[in-house]
PDB file of N, CA and C in Angstrom:
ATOM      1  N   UNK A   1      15.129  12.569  19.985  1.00  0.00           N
ATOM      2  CA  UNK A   1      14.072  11.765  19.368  1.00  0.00           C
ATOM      3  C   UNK A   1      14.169  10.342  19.933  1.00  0.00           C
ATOM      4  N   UNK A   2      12.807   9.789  20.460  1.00  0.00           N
ATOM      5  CA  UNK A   2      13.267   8.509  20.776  1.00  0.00           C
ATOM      6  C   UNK A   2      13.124   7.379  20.014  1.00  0.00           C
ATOM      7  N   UNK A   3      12.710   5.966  20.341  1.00  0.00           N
ATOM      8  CA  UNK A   3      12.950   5.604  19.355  1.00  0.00           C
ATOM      9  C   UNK A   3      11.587   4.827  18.327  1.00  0.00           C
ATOM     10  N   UNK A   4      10.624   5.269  19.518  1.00  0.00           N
ATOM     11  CA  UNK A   4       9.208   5.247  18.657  1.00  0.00           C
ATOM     12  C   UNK A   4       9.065   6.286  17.350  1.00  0.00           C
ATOM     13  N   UNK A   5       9.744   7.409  17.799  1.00  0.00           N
ATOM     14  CA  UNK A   5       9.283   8.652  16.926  1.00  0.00           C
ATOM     15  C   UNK A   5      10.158   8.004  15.798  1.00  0.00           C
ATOM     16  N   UNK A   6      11.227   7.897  16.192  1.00  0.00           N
ATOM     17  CA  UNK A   6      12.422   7.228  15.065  1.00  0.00           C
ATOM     18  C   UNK A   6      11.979   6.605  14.066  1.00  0.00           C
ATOM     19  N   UNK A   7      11.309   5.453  14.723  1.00  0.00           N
ATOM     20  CA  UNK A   7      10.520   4.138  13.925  1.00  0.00           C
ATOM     21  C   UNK A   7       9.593   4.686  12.826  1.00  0.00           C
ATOM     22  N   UNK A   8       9.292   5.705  13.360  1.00  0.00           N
ATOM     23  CA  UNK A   8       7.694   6.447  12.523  1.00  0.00           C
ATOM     24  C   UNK A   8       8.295   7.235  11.598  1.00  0.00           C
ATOM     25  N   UNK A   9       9.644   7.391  11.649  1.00  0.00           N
ATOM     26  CA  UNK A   9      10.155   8.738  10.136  1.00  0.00           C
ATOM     27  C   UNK A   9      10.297   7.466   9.170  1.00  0.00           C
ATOM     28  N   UNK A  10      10.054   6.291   9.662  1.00  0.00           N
ATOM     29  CA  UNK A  10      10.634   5.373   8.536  1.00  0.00           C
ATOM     30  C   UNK A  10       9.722   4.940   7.319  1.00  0.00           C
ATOM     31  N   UNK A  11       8.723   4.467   8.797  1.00  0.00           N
ATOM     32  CA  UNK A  11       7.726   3.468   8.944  1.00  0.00           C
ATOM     33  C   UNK A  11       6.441   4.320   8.862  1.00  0.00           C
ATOM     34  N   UNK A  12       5.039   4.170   8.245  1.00  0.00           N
ATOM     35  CA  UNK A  12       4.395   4.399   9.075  1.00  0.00           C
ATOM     36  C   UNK A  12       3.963   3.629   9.792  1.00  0.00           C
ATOM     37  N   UNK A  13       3.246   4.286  10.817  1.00  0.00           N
ATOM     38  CA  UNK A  13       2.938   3.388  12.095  1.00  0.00           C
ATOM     39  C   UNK A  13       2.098   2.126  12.047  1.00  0.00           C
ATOM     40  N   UNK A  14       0.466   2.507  11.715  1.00  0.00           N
ATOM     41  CA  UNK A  14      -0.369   1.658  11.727  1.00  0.00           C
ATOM     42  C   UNK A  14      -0.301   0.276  10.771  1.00  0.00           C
ATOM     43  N   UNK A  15       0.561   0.771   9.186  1.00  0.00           N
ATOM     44  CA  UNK A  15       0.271  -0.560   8.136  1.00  0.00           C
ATOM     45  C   UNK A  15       1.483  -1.503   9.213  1.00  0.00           C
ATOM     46  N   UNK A  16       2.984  -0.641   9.463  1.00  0.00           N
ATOM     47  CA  UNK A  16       3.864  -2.122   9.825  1.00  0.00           C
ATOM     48  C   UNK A  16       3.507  -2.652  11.062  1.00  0.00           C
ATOM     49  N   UNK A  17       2.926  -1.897  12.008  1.00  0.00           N
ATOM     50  CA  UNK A  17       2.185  -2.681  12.787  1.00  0.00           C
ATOM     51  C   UNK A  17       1.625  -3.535  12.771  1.00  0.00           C
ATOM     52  N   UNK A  18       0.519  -3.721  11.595  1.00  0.00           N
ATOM     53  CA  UNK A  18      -0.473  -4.506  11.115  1.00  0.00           C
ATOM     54  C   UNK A  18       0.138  -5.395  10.734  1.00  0.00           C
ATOM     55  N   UNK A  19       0.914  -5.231  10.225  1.00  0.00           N
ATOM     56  CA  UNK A  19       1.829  -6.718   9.692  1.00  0.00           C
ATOM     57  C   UNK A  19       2.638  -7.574  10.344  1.00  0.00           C
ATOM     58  N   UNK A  20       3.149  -6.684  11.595  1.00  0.00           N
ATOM     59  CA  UNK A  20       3.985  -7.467  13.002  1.00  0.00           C
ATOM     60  C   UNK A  20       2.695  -8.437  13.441  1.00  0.00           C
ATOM     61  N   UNK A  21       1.713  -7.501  13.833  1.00  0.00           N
ATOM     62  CA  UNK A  21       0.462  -8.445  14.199  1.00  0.00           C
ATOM     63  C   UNK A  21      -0.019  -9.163  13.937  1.00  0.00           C
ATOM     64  N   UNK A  22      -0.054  -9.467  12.823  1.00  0.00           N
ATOM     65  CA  UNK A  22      -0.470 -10.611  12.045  1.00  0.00           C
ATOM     66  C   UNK A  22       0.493 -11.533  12.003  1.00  0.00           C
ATOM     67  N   UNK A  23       1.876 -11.331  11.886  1.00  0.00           N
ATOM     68  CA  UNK A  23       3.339 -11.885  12.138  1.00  0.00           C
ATOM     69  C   UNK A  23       2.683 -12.852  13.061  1.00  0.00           C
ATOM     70  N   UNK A  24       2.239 -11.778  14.465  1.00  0.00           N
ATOM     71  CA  UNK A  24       2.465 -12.713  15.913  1.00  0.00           C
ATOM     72  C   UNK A  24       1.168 -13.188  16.503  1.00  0.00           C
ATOM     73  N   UNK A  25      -0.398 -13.064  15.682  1.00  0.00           N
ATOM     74  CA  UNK A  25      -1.111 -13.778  15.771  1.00  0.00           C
ATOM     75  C   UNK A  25      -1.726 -14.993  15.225  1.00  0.00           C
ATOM     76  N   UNK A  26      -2.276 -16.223  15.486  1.00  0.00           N
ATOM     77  CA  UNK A  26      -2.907 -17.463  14.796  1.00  0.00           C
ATOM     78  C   UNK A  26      -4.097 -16.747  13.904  1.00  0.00           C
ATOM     79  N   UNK A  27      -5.061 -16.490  14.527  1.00  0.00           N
ATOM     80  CA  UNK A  27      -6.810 -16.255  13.788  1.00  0.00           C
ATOM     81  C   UNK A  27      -6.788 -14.697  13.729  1.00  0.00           C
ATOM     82  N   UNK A  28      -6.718 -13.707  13.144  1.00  0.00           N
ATOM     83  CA  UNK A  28      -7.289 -12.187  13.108  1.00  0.00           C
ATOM     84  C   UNK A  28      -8.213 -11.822  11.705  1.00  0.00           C
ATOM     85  N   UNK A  29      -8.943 -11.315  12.652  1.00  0.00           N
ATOM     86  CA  UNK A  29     -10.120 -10.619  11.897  1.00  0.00           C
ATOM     87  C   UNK A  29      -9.714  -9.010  11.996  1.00  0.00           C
ATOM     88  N   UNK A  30     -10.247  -8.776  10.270  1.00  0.00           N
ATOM     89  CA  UNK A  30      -9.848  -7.072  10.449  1.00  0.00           C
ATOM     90  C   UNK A  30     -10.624  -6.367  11.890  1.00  0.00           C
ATOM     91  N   UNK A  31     -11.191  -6.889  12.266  1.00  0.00           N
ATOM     92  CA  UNK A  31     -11.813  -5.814  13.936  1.00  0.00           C
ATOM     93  C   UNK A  31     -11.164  -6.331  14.845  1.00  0.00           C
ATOM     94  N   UNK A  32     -10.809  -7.133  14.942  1.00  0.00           N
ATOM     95  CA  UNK A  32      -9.918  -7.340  15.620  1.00  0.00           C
ATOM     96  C   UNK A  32      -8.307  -6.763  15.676  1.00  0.00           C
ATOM     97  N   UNK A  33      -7.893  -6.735  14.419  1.00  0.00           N
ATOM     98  CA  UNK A  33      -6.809  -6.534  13.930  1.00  0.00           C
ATOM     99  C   UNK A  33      -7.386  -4.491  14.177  1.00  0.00           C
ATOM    100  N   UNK A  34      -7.831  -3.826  14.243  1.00  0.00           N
ATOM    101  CA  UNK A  34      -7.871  -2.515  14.674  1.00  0.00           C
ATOM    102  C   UNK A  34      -7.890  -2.209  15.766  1.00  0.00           C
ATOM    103  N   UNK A  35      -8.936  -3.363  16.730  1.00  0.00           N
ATOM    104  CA  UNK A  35      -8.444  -2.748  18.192  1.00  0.00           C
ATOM    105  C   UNK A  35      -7.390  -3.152  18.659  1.00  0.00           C
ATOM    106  N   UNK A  36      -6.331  -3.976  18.367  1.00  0.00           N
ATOM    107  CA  UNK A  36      -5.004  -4.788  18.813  1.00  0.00           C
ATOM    108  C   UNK A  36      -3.965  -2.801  18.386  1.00  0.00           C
ATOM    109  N   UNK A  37      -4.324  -2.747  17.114  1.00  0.00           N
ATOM    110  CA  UNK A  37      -3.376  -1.376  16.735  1.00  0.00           C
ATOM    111  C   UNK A  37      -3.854   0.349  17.301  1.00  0.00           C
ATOM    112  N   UNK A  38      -5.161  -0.051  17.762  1.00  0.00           N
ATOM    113  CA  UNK A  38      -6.102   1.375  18.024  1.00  0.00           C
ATOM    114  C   UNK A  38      -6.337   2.450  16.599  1.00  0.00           C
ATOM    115  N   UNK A  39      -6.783   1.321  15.876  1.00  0.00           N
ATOM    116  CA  UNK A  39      -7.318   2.186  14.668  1.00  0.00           C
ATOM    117  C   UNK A  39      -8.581   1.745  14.180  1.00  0.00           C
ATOM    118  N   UNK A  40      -9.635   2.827  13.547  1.00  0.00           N
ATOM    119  CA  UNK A  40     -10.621   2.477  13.051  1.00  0.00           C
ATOM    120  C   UNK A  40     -10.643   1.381  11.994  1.00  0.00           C
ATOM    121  N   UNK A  41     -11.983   0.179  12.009  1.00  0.00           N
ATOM    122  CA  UNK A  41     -11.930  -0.621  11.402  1.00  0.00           C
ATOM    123  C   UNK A  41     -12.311  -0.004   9.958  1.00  0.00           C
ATOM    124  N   UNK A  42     -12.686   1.033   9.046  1.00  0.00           N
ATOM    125  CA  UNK A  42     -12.509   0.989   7.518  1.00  0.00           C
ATOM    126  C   UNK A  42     -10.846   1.991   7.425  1.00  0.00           C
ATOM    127  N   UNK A  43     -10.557   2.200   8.434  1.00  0.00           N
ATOM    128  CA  UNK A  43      -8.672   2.323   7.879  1.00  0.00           C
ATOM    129  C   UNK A  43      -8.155   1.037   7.801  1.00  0.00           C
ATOM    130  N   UNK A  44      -8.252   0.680   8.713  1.00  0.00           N
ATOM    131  CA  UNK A  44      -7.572  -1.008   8.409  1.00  0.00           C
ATOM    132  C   UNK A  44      -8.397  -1.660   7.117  1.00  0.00           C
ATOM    133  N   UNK A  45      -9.336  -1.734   7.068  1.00  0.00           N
ATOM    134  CA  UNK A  45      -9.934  -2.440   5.834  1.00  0.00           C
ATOM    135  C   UNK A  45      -9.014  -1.857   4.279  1.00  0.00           C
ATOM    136  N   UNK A  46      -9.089  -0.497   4.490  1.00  0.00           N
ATOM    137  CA  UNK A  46      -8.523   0.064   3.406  1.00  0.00           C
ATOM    138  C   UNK A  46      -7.138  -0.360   3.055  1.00  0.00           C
ATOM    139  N   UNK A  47      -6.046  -0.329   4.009  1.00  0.00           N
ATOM    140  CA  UNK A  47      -5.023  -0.809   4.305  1.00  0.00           C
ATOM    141  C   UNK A  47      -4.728  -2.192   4.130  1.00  0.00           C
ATOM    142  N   UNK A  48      -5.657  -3.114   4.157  1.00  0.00           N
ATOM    143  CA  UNK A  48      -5.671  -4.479   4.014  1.00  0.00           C
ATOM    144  C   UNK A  48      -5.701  -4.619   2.369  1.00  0.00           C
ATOM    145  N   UNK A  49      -6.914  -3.723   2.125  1.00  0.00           N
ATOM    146  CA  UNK A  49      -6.949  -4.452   0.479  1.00  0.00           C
ATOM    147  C   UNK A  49      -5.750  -3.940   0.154  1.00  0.00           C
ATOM    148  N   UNK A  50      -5.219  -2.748   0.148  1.00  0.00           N
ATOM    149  CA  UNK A  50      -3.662  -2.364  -0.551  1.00  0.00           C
ATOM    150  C   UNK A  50      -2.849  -3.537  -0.312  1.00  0.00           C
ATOM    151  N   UNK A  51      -2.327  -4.115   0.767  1.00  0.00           N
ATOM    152  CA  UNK A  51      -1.445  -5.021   1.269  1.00  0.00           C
ATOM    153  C   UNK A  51      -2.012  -6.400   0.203  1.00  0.00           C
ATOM    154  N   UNK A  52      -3.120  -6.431  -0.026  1.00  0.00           N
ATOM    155  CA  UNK A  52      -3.518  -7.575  -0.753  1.00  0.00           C
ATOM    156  C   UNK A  52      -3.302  -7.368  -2.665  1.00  0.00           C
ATOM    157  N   UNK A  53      -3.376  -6.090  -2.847  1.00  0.00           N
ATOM    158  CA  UNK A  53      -3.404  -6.119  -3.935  1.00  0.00           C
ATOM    159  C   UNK A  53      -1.392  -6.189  -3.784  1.00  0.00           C
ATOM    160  N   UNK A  54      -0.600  -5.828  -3.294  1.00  0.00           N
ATOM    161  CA  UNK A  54       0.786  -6.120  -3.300  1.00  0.00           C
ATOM    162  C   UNK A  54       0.999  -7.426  -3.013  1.00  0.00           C
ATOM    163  N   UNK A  55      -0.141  -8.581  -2.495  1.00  0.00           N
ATOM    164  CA  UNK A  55       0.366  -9.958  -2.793  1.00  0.00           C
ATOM    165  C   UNK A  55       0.859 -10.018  -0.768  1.00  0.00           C
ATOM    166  N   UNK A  56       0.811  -9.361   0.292  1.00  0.00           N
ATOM    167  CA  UNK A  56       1.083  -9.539   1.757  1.00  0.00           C
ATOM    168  C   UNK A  56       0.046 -10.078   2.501  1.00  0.00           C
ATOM    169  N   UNK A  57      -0.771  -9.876   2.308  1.00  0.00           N
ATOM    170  CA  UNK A  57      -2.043 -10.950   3.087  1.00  0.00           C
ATOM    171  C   UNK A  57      -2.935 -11.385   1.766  1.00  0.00           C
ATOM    172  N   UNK A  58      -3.480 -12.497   2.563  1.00  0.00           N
ATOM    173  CA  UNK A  58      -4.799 -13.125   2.303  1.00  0.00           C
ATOM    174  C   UNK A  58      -6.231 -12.636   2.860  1.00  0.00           C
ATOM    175  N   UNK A  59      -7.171 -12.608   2.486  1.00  0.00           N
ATOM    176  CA  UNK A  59      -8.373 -12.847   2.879  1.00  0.00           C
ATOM    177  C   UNK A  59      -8.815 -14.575   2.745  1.00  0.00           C
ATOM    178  N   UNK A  60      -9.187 -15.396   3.824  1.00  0.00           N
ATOM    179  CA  UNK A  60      -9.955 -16.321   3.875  1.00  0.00           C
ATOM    180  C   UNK A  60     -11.380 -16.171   4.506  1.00  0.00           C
ATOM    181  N   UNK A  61     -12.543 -16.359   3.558  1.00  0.00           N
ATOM    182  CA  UNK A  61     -13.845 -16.273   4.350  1.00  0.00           C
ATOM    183  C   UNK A  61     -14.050 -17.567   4.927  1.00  0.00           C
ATOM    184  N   UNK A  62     -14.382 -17.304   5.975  1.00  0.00           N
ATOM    185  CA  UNK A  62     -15.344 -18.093   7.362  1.00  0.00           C
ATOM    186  C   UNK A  62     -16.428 -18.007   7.904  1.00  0.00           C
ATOM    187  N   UNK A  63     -17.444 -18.383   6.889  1.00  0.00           N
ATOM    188  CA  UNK A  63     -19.053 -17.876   7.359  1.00  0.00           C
ATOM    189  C   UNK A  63     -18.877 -16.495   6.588  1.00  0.00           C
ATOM    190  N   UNK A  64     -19.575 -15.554   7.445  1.00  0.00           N
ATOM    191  CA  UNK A  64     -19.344 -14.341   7.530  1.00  0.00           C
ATOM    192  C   UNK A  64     -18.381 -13.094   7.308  1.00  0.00           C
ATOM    193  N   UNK A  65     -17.433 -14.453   8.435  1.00  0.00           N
ATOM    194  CA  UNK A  65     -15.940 -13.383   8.650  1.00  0.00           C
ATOM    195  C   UNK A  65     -15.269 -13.659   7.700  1.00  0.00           C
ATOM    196  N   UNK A  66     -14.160 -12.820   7.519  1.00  0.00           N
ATOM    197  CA  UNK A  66     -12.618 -12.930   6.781  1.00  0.00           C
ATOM    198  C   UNK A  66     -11.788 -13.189   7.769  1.00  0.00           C
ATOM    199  N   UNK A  67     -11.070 -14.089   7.712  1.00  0.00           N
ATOM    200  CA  UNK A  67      -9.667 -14.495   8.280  1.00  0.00           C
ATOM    201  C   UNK A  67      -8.844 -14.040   7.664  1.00  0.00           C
ATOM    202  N   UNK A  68      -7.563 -13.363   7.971  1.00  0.00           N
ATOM    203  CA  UNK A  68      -6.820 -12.525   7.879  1.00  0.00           C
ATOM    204  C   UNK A  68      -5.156 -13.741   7.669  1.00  0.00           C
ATOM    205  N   UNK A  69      -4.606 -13.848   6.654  1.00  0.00           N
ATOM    206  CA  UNK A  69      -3.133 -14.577   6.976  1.00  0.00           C
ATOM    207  C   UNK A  69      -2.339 -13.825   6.151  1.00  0.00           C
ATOM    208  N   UNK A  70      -1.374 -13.705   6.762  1.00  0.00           N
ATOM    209  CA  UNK A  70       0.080 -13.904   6.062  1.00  0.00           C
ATOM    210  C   UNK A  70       0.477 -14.667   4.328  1.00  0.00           C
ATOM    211  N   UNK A  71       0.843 -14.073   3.708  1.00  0.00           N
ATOM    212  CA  UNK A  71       1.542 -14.913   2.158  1.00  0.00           C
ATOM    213  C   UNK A  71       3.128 -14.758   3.059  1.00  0.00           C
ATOM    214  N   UNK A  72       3.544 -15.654   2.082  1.00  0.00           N
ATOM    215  CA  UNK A  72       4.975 -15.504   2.781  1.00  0.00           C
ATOM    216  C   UNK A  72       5.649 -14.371   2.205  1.00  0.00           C
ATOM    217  N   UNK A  73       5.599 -13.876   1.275  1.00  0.00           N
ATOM    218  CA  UNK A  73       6.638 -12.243   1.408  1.00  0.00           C
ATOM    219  C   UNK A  73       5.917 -11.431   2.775  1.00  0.00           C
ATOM    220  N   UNK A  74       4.406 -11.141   2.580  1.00  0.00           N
ATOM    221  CA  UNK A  74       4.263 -10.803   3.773  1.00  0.00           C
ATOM    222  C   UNK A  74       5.101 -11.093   5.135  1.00  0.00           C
ATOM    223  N   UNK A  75       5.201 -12.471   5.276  1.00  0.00           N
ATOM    224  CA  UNK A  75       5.472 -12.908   6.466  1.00  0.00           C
ATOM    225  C   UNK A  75       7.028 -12.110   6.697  1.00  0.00           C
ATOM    226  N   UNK A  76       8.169 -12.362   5.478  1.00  0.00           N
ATOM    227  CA  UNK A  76       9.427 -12.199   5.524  1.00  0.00           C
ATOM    228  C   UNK A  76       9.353 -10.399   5.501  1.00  0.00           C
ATOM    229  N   UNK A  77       8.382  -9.413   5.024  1.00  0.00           N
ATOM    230  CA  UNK A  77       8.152  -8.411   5.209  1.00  0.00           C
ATOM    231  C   UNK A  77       8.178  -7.853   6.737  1.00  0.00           C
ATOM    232  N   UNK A  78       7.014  -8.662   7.882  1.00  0.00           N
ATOM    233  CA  UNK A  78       6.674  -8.436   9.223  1.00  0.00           C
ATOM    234  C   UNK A  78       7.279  -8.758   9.644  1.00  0.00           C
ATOM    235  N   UNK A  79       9.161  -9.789   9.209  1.00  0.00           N
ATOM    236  CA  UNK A  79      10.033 -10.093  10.281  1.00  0.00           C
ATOM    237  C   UNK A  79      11.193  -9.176   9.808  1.00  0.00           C
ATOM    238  N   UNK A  80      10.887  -8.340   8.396  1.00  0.00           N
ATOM    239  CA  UNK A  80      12.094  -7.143   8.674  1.00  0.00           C
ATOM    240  C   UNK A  80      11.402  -6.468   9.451  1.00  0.00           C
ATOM    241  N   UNK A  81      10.312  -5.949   9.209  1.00  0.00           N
ATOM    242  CA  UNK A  81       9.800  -4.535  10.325  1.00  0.00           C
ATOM    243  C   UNK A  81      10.407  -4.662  11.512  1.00  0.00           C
ATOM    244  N   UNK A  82       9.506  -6.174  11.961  1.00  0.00           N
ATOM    245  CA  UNK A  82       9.315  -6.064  13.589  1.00  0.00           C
ATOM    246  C   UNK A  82      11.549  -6.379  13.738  1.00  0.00           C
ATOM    247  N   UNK A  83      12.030  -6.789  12.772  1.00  0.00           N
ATOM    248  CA  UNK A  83      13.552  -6.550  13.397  1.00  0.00           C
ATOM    249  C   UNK A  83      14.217  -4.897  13.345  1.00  0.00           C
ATOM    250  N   UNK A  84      14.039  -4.038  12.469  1.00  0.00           N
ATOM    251  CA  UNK A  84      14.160  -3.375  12.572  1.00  0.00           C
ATOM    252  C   UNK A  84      13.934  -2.184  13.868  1.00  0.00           C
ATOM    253  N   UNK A  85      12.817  -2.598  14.254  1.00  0.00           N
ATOM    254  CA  UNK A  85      11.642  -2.270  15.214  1.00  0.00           C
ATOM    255  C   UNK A  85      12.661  -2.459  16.544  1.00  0.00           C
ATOM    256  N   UNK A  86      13.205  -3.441  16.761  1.00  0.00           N
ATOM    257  CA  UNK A  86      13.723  -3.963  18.012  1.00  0.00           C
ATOM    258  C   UNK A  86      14.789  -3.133  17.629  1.00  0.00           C
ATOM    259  N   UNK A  87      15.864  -3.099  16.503  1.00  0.00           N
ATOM    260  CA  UNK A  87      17.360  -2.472  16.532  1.00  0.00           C
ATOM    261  C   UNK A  87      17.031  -1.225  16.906  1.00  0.00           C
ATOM    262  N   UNK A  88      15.720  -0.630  17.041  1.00  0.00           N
ATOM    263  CA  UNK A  88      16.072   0.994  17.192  1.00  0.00           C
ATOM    264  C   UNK A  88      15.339   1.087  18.629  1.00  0.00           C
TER     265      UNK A  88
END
């Protein structure tokens, strides 16, 4: 098993992703934030409000858009993943 597959008995793939990404971007928009992971934008939407109702991101509107940030458990959340991520 290597150590992507590894990562994935833990993890699932797409939410801790989403959260490294946001970790390691300034401005993301949920469509944005799906093609960065290669997932459809109402999985990620769905996935977002969960993460929001646990208090890990924000929604900020901008016009139109939602801006996407980090709360800080979030943040301290996307720097266990993405460490974990690297140890394996």
């Amino acid at each position: 098993m290597d150590n992507k597959e590894i990562f994935n008995v833990f993890f699932r793939e797409k939410p801790a992703m989403m959260l490294v990404e946001l970790k390691n971007s300034k401005e993301v928009y949920a469509s944005s934030l799906a093609k960065q992971i290669d997932c459809t934008y109402s999985h990620v939407v769905k996935i977002l409000q969960e993460m929001e109702k646990s208090g890990l991101v924000n929604f900020e509107k901008q016009g139109r858009l939602k801006l996407l940030t980090l709360t800080k458990t979030g943040s301290e959340v996307a720097d266990h993943i993405d460490g974990i991520r690297n140890l394996l």
